[in-house]
Protein backbone atom coordinates (compact mmCIF):
# COMPACT_ATOMS: atom_id res chain seq x y z
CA UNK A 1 52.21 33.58 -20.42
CA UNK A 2 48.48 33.57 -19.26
CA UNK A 3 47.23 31.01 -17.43
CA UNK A 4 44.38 28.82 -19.48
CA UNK A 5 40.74 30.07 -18.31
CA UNK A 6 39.94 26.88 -16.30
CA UNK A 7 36.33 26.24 -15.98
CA UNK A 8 34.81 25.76 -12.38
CA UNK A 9 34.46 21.75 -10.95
CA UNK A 10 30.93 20.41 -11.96
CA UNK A 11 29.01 20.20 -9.02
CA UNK A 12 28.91 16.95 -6.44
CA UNK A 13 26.33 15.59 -5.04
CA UNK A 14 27.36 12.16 -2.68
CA UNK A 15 24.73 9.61 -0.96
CA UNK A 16 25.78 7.93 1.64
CA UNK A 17 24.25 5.11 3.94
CA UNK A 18 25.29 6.29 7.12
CA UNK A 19 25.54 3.63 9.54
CA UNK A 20 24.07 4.08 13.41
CA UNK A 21 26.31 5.68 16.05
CA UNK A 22 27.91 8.19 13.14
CA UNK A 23 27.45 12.15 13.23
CA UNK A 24 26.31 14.43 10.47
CA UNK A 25 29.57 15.78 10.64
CA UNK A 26 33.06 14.76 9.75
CA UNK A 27 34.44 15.15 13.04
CA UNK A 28 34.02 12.57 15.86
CA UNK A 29 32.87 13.53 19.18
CA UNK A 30 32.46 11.76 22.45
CA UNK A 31 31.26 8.36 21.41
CA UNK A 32 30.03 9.29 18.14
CA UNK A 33 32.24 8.67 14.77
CA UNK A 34 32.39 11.36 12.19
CA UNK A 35 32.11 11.43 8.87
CA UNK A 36 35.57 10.95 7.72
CA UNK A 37 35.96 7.70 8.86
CA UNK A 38 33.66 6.62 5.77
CA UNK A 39 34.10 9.54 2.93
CA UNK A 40 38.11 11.15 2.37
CA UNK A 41 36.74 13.98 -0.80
CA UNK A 42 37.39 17.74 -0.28
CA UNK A 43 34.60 20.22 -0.59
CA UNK A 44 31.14 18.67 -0.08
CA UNK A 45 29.32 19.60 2.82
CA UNK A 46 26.63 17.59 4.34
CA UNK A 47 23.22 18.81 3.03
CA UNK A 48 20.68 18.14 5.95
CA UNK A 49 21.16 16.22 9.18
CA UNK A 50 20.70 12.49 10.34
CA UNK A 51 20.86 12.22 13.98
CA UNK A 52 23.81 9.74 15.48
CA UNK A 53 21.32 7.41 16.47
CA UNK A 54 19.32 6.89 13.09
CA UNK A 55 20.84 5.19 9.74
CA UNK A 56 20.21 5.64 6.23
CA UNK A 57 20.51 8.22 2.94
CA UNK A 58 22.77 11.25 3.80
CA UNK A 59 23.39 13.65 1.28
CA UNK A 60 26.75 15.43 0.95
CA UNK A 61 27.36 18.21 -2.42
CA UNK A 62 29.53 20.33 -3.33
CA UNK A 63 26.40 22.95 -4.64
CA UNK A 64 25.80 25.30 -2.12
CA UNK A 65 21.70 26.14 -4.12
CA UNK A 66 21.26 22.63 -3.60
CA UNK A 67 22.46 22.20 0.00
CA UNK A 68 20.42 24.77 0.73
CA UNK A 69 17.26 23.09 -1.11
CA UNK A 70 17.90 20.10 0.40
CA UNK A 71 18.59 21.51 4.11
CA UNK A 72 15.80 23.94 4.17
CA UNK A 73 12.40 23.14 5.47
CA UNK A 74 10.98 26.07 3.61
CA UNK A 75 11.75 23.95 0.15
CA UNK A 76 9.45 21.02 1.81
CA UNK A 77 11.18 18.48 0.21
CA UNK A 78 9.59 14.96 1.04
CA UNK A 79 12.13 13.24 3.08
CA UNK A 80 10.73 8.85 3.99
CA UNK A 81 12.12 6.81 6.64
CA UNK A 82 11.78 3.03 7.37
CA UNK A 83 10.49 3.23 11.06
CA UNK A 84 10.53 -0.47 12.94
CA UNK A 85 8.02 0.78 16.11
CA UNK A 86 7.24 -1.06 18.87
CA UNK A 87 3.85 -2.87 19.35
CA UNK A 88 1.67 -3.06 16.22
CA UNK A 89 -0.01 0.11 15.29
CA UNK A 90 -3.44 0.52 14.88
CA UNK A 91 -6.10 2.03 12.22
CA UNK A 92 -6.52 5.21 14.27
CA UNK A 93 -2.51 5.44 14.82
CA UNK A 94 -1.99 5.26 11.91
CA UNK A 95 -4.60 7.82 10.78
CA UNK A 96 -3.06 10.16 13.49
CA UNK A 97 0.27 10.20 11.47
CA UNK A 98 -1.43 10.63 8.37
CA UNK A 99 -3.27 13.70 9.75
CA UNK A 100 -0.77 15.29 11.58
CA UNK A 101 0.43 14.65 15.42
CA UNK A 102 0.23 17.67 18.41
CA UNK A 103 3.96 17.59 19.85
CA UNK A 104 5.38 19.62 22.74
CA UNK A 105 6.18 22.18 19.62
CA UNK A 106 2.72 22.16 17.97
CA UNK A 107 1.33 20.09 15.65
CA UNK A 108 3.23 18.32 13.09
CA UNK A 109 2.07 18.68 9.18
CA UNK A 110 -0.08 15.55 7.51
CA UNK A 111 2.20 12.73 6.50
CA UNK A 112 2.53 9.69 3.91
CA UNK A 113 2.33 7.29 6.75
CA UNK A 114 1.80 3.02 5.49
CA UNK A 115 2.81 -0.30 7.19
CA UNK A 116 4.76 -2.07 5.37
CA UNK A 117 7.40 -5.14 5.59
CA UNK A 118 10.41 -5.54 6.98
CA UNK A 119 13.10 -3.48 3.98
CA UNK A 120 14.65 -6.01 2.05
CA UNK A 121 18.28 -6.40 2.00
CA UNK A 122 18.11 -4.87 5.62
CA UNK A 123 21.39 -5.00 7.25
CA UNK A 124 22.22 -5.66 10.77
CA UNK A 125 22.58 -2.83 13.21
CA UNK A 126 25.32 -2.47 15.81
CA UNK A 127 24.66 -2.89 18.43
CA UNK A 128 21.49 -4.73 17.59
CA UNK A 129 18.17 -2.58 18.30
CA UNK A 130 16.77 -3.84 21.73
CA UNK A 131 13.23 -5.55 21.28
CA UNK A 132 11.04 -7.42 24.39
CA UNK A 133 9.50 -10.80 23.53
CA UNK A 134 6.62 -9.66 24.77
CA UNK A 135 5.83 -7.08 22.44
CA UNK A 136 5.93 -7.52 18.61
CA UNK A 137 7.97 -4.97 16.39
CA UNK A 138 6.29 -3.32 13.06
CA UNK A 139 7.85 -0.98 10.14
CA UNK A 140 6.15 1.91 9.05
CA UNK A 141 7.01 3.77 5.63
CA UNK A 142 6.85 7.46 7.25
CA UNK A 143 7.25 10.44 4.93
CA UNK A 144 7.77 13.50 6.47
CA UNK A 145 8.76 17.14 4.54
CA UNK A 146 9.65 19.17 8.00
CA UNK A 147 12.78 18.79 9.53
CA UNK A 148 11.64 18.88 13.52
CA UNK A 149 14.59 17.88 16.07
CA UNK A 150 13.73 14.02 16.40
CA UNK A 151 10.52 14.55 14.67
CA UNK A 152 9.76 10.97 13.53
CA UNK A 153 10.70 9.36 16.93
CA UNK A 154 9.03 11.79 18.84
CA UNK A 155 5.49 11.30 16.12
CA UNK A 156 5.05 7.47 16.37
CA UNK A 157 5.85 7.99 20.31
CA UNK A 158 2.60 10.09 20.25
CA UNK A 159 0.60 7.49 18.78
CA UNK A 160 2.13 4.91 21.48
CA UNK A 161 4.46 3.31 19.18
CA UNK A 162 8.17 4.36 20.17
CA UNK A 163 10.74 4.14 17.41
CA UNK A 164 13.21 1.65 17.75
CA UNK A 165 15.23 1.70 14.69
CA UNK A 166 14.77 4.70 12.06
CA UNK A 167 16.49 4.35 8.65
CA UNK A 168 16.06 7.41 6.00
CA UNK A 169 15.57 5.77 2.50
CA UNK A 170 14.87 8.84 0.34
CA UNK A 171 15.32 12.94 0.08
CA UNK A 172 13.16 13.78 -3.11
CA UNK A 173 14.85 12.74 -5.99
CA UNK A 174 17.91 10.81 -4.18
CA UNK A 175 17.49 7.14 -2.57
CA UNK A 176 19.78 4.60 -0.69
CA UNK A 177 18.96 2.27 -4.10
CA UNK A 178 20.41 -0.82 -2.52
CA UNK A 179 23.97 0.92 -1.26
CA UNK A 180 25.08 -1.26 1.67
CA UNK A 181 25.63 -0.01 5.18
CA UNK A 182 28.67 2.62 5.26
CA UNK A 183 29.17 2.80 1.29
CA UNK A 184 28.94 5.97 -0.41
CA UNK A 185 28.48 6.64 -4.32
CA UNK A 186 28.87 9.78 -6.36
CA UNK A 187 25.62 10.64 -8.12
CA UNK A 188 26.10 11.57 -11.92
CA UNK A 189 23.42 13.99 -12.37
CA UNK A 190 21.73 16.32 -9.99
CA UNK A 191 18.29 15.84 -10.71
CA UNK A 192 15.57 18.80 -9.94
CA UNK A 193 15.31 18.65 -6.00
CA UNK A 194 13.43 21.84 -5.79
């Protein structure tokens, strides 16, 4: 007897709030915990990278198009962080991000760069994010659509303000919408991320 013409598996497309000190990967390495410590589903692949060290919206889908549109720089997809910097930036730093910053690698492309309050519902970081007394911290709302190794630490560090605690709130379409710390949740539609 034939076998029933089975139609393919829709598509999957996973955010996750990836907590600090966990790779874009799903194996561990060194100190660093992988991915399947927090998400057990077969066949999604992580669709752009979050480094160890930052927190925030990680995408994981099944669609290789869409990994691809989400990964590649060429698709310019606006990607915003939550950036607590050290010291309290100025008019002209701020301006700088806005217009683009020279790095070691050339200059960066103009930004959506705005102060803004702490995030609410912000959770708690482990190990807590090292501040002086001294020095006040500020958030910045930084949105970026390059993919530069360490870009945003290594922009607000060019306008004096080094990054203390980066959290990635949005790829295009797709935000962290209130999902606590190391929770993921299956999106039900793919919207247009091109």
């Amino acid at each position: 007897m034939p076998s029933p013409n089975l139609s393919p598996a829709p598509p999957r497309l996973i955010r996750f709030n990836k907590p600090y000190g966990v790779l874009s990967q799903f194996t561990p390495e060194g100190r660093w915990r992988g991915l399947k410590d927090f998400i057990a589903l077969p066949g999604v692949y992580v669709a752009g990278r979050l480094d160890a060290d930052s927190e925030g919206l990680l995408l994981l889908t099944s669609d290789g198009p869409l990994q691809a549109r989400i990964s590649d720089p060429r698709f310019k997809m606006l990607k915003t962080y939550w950036v607590q910097v050290e010291g309290e930036p100025s008019d002209s730093a701020m301006a700088a991000l806005r217009g683009g910053v020279l790095l070691n690698d050339g200059p960066t492309r103009p930004a959506n760069a705005e102060r803004m309050d702490a995030p609410p519902g912000l959770w708690e970081r482990e190990p807590p994010v090292r501040v002086r007394k001294a020095i006040p911290t500020f958030w910045i709302a930084l949105g970026i659509r390059e993919g530069r190794n360490r870009q945003v630490r290594r922009m607000t560090a060019a306008v004096g303000h080094p990054t203390l605690r980066l959290i990635r709130s949005s790829i295009g379409p797709y935000a962290l919408d209130g999902m606590a710390q190391g929770v993921w949740r299956e999106t039900a539609e793919l919207a247009d991320a091109g």
